[in-house]
N, C-alpha and C. Protein backbone atom coordinates (compact mmCIF):
# COMPACT_ATOMS: atom_id res chain seq x y z
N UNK A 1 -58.65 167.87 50.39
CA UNK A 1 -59.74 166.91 50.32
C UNK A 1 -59.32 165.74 49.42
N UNK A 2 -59.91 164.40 50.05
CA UNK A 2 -59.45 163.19 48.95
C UNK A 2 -60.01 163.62 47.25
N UNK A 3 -59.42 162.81 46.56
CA UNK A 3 -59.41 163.10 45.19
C UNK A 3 -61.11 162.06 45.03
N UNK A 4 -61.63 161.24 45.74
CA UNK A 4 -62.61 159.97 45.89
C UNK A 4 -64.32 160.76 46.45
N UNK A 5 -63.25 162.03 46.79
CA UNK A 5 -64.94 162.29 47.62
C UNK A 5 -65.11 164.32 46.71
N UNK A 6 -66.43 164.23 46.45
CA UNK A 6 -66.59 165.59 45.75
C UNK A 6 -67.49 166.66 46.68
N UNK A 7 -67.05 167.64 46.86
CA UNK A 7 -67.39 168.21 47.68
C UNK A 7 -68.52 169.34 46.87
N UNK A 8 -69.72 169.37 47.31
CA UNK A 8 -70.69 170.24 46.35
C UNK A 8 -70.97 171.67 46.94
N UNK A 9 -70.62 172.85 46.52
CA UNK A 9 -70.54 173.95 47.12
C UNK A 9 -72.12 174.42 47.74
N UNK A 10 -71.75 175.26 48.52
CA UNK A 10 -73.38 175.28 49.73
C UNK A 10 -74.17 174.71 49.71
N UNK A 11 -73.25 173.52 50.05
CA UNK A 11 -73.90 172.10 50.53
C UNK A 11 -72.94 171.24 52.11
N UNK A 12 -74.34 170.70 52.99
CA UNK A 12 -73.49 170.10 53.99
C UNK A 12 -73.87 168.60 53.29
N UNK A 13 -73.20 168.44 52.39
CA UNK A 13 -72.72 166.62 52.09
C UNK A 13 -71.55 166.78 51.50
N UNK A 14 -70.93 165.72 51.58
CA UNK A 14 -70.08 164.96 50.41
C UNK A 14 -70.58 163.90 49.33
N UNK A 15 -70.55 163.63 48.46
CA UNK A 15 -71.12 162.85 47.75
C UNK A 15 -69.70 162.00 47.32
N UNK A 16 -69.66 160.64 46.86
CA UNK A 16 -68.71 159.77 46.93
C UNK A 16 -68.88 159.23 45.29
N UNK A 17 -67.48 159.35 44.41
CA UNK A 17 -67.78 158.98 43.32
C UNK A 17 -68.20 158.04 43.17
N UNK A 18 -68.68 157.65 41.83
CA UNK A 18 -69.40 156.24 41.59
C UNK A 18 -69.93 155.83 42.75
N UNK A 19 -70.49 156.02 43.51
CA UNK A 19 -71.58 155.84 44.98
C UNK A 19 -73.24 156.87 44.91
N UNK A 20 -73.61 155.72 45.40
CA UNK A 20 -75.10 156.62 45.36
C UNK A 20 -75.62 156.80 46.66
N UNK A 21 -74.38 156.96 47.84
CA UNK A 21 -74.77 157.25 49.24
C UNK A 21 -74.24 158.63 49.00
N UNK A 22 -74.90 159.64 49.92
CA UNK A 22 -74.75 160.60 50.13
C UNK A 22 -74.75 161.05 51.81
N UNK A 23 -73.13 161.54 52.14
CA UNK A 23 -72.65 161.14 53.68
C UNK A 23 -73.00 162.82 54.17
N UNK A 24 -73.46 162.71 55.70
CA UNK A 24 -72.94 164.12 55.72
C UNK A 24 -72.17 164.99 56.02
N UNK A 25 -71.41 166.32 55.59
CA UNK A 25 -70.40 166.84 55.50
C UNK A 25 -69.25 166.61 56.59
N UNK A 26 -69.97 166.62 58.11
CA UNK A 26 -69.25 166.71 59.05
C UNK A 26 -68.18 164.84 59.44
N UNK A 27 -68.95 164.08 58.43
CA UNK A 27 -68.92 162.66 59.13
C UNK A 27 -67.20 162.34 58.56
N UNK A 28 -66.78 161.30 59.98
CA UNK A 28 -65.44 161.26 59.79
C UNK A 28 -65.42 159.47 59.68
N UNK A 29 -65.00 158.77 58.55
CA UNK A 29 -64.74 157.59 58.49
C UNK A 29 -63.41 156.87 58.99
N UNK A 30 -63.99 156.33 60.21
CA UNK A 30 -62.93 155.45 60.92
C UNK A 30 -63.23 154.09 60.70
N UNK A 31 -62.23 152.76 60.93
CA UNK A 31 -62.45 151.77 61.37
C UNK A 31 -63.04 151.49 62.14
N UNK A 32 -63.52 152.46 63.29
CA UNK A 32 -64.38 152.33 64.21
C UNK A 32 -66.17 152.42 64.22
N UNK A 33 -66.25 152.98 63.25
CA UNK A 33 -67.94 153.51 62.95
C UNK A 33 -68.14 152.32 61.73
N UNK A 34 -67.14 151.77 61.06
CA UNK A 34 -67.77 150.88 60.08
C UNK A 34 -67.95 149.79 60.79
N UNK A 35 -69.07 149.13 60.00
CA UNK A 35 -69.75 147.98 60.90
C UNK A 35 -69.62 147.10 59.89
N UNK A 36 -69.04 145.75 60.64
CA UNK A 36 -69.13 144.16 59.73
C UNK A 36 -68.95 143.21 60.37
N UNK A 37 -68.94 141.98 59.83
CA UNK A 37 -69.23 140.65 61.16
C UNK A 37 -67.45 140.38 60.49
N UNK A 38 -67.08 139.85 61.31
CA UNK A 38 -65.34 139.25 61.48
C UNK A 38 -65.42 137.99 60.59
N UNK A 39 -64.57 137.48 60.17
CA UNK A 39 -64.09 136.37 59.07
C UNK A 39 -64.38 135.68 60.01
N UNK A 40 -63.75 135.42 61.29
CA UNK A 40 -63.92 133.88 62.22
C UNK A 40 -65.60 134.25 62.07
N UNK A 41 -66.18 134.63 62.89
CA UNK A 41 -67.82 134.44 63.04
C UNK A 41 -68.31 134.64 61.76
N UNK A 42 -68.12 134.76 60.46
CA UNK A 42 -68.52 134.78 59.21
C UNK A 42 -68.52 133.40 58.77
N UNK A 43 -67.52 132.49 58.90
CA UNK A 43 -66.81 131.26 59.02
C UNK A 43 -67.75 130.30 59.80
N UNK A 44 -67.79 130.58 60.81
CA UNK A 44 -68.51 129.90 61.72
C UNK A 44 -69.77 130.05 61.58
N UNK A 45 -70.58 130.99 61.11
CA UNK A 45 -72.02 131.20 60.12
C UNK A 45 -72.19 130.27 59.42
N UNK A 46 -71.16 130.55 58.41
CA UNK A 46 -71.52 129.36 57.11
C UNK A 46 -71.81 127.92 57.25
N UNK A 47 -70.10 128.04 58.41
CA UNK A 47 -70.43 126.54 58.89
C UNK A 47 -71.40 125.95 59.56
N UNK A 48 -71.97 126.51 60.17
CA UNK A 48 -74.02 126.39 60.76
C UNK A 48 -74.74 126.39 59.72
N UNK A 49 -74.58 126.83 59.01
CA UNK A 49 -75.87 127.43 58.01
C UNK A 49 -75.48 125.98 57.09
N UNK A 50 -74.69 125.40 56.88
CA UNK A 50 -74.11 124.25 55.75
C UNK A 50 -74.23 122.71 56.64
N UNK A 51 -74.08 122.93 57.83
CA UNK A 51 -74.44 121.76 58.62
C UNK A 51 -75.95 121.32 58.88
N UNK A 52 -76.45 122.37 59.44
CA UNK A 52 -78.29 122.58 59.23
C UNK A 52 -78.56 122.13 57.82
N UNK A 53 -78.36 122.78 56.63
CA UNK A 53 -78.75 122.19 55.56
C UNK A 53 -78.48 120.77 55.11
N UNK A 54 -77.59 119.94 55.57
CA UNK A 54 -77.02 118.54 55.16
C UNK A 54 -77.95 117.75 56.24
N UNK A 55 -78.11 118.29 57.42
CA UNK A 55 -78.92 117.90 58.53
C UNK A 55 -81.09 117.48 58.03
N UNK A 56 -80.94 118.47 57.24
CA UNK A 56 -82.22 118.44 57.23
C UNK A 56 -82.59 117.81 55.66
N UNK A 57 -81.52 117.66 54.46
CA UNK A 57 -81.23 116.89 53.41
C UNK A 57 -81.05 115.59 54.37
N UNK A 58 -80.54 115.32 55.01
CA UNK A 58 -80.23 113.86 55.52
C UNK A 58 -81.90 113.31 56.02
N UNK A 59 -82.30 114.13 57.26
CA UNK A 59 -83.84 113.67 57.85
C UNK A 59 -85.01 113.45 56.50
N UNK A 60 -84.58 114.32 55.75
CA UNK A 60 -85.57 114.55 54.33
C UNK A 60 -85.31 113.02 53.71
N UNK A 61 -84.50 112.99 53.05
CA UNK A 61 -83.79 111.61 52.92
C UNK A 61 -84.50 110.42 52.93
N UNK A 62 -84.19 109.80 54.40
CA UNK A 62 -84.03 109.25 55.57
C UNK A 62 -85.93 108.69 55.42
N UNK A 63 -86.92 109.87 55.58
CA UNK A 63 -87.50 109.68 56.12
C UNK A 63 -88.36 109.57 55.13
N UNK A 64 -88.27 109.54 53.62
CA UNK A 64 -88.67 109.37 52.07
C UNK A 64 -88.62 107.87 52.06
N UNK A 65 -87.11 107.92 51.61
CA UNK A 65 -87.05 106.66 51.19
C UNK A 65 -86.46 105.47 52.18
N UNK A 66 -86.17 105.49 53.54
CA UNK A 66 -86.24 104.82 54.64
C UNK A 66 -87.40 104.19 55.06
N UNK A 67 -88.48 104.95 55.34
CA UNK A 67 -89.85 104.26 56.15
C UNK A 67 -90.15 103.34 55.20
N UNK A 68 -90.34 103.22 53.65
CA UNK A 68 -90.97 102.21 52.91
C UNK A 68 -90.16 101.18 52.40
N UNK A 69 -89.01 101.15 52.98
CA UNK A 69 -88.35 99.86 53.04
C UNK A 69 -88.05 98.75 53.28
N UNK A 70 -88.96 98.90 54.55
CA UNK A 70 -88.91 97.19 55.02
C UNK A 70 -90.65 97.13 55.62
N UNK A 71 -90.78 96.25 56.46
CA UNK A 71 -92.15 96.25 56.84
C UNK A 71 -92.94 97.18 57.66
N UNK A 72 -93.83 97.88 57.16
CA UNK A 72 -94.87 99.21 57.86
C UNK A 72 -96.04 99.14 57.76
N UNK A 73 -96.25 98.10 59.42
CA UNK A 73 -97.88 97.83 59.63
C UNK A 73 -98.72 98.70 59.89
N UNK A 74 -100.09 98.56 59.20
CA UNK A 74 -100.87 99.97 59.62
C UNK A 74 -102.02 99.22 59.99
N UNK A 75 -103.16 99.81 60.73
CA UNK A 75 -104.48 98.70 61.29
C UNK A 75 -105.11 99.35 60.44
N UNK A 76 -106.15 98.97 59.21
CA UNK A 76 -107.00 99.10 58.70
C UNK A 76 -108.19 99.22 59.61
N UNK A 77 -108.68 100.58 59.77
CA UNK A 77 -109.80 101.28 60.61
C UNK A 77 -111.13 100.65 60.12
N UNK A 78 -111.38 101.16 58.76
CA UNK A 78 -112.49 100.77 57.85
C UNK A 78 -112.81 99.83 57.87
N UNK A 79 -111.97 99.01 58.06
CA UNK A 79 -112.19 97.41 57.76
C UNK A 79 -111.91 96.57 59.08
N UNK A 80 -111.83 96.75 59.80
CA UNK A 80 -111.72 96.29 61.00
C UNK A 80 -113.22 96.40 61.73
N UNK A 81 -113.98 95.48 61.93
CA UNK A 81 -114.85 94.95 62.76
C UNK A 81 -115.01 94.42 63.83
N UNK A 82 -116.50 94.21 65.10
CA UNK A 82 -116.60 93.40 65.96
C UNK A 82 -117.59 93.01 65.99
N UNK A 83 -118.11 91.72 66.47
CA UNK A 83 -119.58 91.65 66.96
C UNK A 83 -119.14 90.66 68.36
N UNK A 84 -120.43 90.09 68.82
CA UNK A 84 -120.33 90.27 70.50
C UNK A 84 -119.31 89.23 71.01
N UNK A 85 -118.85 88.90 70.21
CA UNK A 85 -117.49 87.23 70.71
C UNK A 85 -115.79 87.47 70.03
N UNK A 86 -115.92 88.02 69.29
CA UNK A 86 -114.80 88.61 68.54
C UNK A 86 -114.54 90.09 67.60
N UNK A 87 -113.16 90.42 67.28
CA UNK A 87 -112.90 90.89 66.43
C UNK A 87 -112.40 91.15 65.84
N UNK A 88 -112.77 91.48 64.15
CA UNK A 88 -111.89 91.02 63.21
C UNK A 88 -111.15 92.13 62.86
N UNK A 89 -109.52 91.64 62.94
CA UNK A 89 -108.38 92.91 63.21
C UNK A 89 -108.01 92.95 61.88
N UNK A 90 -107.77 93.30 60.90
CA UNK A 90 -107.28 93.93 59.33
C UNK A 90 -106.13 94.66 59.63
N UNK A 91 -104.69 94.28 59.04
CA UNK A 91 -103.75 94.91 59.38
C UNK A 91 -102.98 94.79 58.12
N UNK A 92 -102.81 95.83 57.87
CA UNK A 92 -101.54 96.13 56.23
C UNK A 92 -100.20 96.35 56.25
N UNK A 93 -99.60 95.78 55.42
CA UNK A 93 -97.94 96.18 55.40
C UNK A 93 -98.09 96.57 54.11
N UNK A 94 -97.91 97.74 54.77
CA UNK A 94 -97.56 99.16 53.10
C UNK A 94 -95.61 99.09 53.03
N UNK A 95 -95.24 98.47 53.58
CA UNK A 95 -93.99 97.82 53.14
C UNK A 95 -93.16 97.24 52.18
N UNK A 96 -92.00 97.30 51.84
CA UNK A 96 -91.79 96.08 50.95
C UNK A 96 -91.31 95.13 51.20
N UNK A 97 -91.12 94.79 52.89
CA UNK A 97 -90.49 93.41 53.26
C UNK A 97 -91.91 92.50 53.27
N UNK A 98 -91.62 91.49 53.58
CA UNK A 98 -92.63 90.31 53.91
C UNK A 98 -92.35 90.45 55.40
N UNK A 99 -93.84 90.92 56.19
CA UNK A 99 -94.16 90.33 58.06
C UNK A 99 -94.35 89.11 58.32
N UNK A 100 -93.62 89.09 59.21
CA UNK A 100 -94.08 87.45 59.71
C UNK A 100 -93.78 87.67 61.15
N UNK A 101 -95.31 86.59 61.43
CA UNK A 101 -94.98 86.89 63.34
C UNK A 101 -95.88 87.84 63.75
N UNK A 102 -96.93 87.83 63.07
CA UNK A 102 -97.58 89.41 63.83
C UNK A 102 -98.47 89.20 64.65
N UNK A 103 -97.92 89.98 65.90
CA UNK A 103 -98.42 89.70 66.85
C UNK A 103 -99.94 91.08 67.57
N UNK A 104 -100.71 91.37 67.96
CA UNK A 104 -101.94 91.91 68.30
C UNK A 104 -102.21 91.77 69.58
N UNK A 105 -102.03 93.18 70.33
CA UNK A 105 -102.35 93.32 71.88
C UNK A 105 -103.58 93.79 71.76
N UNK A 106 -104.59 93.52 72.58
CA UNK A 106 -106.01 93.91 72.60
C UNK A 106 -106.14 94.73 74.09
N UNK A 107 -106.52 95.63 74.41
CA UNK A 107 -107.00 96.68 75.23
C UNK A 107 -108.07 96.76 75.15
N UNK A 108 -109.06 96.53 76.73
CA UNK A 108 -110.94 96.78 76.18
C UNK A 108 -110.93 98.39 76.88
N UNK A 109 -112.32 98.50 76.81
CA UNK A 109 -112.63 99.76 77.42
C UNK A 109 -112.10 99.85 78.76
N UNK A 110 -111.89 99.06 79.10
CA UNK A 110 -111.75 99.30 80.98
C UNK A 110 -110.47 99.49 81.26
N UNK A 111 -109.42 98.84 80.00
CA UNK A 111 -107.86 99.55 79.96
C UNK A 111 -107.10 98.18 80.50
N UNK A 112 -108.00 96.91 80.56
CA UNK A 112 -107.15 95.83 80.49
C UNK A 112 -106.61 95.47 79.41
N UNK A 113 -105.11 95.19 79.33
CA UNK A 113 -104.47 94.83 77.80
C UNK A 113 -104.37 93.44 78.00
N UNK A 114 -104.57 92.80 76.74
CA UNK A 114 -104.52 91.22 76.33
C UNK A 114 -102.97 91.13 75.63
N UNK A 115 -102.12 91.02 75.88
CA UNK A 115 -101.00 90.68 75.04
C UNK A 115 -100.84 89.47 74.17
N UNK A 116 -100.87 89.61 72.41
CA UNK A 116 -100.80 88.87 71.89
C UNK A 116 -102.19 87.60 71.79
N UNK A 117 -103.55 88.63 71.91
CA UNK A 117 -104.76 87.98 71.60
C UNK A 117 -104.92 87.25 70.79
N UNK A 118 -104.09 87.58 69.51
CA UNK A 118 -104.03 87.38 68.40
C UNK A 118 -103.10 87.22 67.24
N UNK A 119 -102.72 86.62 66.18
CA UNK A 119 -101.37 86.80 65.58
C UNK A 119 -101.91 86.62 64.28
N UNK A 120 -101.06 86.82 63.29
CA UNK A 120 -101.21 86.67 61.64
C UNK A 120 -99.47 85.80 61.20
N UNK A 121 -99.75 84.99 60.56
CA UNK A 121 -98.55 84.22 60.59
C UNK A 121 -97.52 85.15 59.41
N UNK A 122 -97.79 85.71 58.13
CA UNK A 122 -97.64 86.32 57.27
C UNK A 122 -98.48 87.59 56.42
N UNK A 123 -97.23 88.40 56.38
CA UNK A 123 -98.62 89.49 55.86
C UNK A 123 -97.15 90.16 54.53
N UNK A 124 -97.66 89.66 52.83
CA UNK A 124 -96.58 89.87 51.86
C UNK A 124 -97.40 91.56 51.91
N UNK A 125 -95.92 91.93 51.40
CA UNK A 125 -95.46 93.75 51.22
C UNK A 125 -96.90 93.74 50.16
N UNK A 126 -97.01 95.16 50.43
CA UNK A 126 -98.28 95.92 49.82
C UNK A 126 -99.73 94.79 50.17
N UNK A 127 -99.84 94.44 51.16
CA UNK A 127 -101.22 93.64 51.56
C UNK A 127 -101.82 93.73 52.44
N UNK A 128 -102.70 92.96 52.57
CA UNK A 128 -103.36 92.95 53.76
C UNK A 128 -104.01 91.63 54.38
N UNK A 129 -103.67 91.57 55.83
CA UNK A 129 -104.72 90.10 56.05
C UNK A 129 -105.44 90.45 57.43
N UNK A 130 -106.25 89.12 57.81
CA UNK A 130 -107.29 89.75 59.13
C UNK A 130 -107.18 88.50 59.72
N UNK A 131 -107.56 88.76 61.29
CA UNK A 131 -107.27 87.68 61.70
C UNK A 131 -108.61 87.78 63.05
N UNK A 132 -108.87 86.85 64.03
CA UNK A 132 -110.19 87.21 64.88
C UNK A 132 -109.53 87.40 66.23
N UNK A 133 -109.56 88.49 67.10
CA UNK A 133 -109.21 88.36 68.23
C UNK A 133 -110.27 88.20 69.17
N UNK A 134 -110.54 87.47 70.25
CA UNK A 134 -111.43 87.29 70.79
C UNK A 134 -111.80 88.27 72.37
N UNK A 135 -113.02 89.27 72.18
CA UNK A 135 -113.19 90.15 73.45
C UNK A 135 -113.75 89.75 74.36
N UNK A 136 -113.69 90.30 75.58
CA UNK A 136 -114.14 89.64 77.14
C UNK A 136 -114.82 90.96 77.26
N UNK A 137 -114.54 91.88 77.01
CA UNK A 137 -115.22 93.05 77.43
C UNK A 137 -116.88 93.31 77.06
N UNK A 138 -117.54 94.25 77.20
CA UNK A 138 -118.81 94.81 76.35
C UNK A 138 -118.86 95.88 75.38
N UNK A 139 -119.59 96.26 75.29
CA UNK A 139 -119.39 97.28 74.10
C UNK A 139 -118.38 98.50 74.63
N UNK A 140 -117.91 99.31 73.81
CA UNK A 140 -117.02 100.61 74.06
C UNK A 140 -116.04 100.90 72.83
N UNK A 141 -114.85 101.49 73.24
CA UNK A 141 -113.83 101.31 72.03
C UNK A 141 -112.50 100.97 72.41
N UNK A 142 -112.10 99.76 72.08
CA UNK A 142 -111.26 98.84 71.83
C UNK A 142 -109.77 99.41 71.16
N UNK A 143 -108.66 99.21 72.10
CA UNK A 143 -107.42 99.59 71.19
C UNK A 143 -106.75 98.65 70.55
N UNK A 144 -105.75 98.03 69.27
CA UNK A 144 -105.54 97.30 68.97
C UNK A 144 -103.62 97.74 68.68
N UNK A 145 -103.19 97.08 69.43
CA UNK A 145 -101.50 97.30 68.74
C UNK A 145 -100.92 96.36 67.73
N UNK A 146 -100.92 96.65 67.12
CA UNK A 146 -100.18 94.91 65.89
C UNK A 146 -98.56 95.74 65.89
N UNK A 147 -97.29 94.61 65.79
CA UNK A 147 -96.55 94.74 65.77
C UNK A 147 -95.84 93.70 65.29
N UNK A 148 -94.60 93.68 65.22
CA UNK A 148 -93.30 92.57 64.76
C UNK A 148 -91.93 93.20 64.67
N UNK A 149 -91.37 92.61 64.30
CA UNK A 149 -89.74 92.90 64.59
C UNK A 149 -89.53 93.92 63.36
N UNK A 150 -89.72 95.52 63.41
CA UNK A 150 -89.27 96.50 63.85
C UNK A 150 -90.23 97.32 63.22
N UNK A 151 -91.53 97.56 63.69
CA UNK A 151 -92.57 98.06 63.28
C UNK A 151 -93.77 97.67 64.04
N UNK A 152 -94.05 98.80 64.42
CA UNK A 152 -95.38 98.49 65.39
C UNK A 152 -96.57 99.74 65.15
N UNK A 153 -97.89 99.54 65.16
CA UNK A 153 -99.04 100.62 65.12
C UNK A 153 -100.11 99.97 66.02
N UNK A 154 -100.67 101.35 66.09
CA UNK A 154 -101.81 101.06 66.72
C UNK A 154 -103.21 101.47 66.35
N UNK A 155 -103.88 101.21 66.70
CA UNK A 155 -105.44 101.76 66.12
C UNK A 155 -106.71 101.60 67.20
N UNK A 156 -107.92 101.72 66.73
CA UNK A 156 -108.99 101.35 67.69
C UNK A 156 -110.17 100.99 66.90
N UNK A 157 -111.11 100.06 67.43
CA UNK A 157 -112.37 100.06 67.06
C UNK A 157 -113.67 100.20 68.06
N UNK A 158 -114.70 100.77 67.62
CA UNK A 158 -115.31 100.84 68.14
C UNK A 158 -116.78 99.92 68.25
N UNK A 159 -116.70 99.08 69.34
CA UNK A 159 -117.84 97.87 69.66
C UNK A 159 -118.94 98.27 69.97
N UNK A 160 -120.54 98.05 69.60
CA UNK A 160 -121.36 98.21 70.16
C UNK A 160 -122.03 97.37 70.60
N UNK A 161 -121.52 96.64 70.85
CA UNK A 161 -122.17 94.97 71.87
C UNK A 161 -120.78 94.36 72.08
């Protein structure tokens, strides 16, 4: 018997020094019954598991301190109004570039779009300005797209005349 494994009298185990598994008597250790994943696919694990993580550090990133970098129009809901000849579009750049050029597609209830109803000549980072677009429609709810060169949102209001 190996000098590694202790054999305990009327007993079916072996017990394994310094080990706290206890095998039983009959069991024969081959290369074949031990189980482990191979160096190449161990390798190739890591390397997934380390690409995914840089992948999702990068989008994390990216998507922190990227979006508030240049201009990011949003339509102020709250503050956006109509009454029966116009309406007044409120649009923010939570940005830190300066917009310029902003342009406002109007959509009525019936799903006709107005392209460029409306524009705002400048809108400075962290602000807000309003401008009047004028409706043909009747009451319902109104979609509004404001956009510019590389940032666009959309929103809606809702008209009751």
């Amino acid at each position: 018997m190996d000098c590694n494994w202790l054999y305990i009298a009327n007993s079916e185990f072996l017990l394994k020094k310094g080990a706290i598994f206890i095998y039983p008597k009959n069991t024969i250790f081959t290369k074949k019954n031990m189980k482990g994943v191979s160096a190449v696919i161990a390798t190739i694990l890591m390397l997934m598991i380390t690409i995914a993580l840089a992948g999702t550090a990068y989008l994390y990133i990216t998507g922190i301190f990227g979006a508030k970098t240049a201009v990011v129009l949003s339509i102020d809901g709250q503050s956006t109004t109509c009454n029966v000849t116009y309406i007044n579009a409120v649009v923010k750049n939570d940005g830190t570039g300066v917009a310029s050029n902003v342009l406002i597609d109007l959509t009525t209830p019936g799903g006709a779009v107005t392209t460029a109803a409306c524009s705002i000549t400048t809108i400075n980072a962290g602000s807000s300005s309003s401008t009047l677009c004028g409706k043909s429609a009747g009451a319902g709810s109104y979609t509004l797209r404001a956009y510019t060169t590389g940032s666009s949102t959309t929103g809606s209001v809702y008209c009751a005349s």
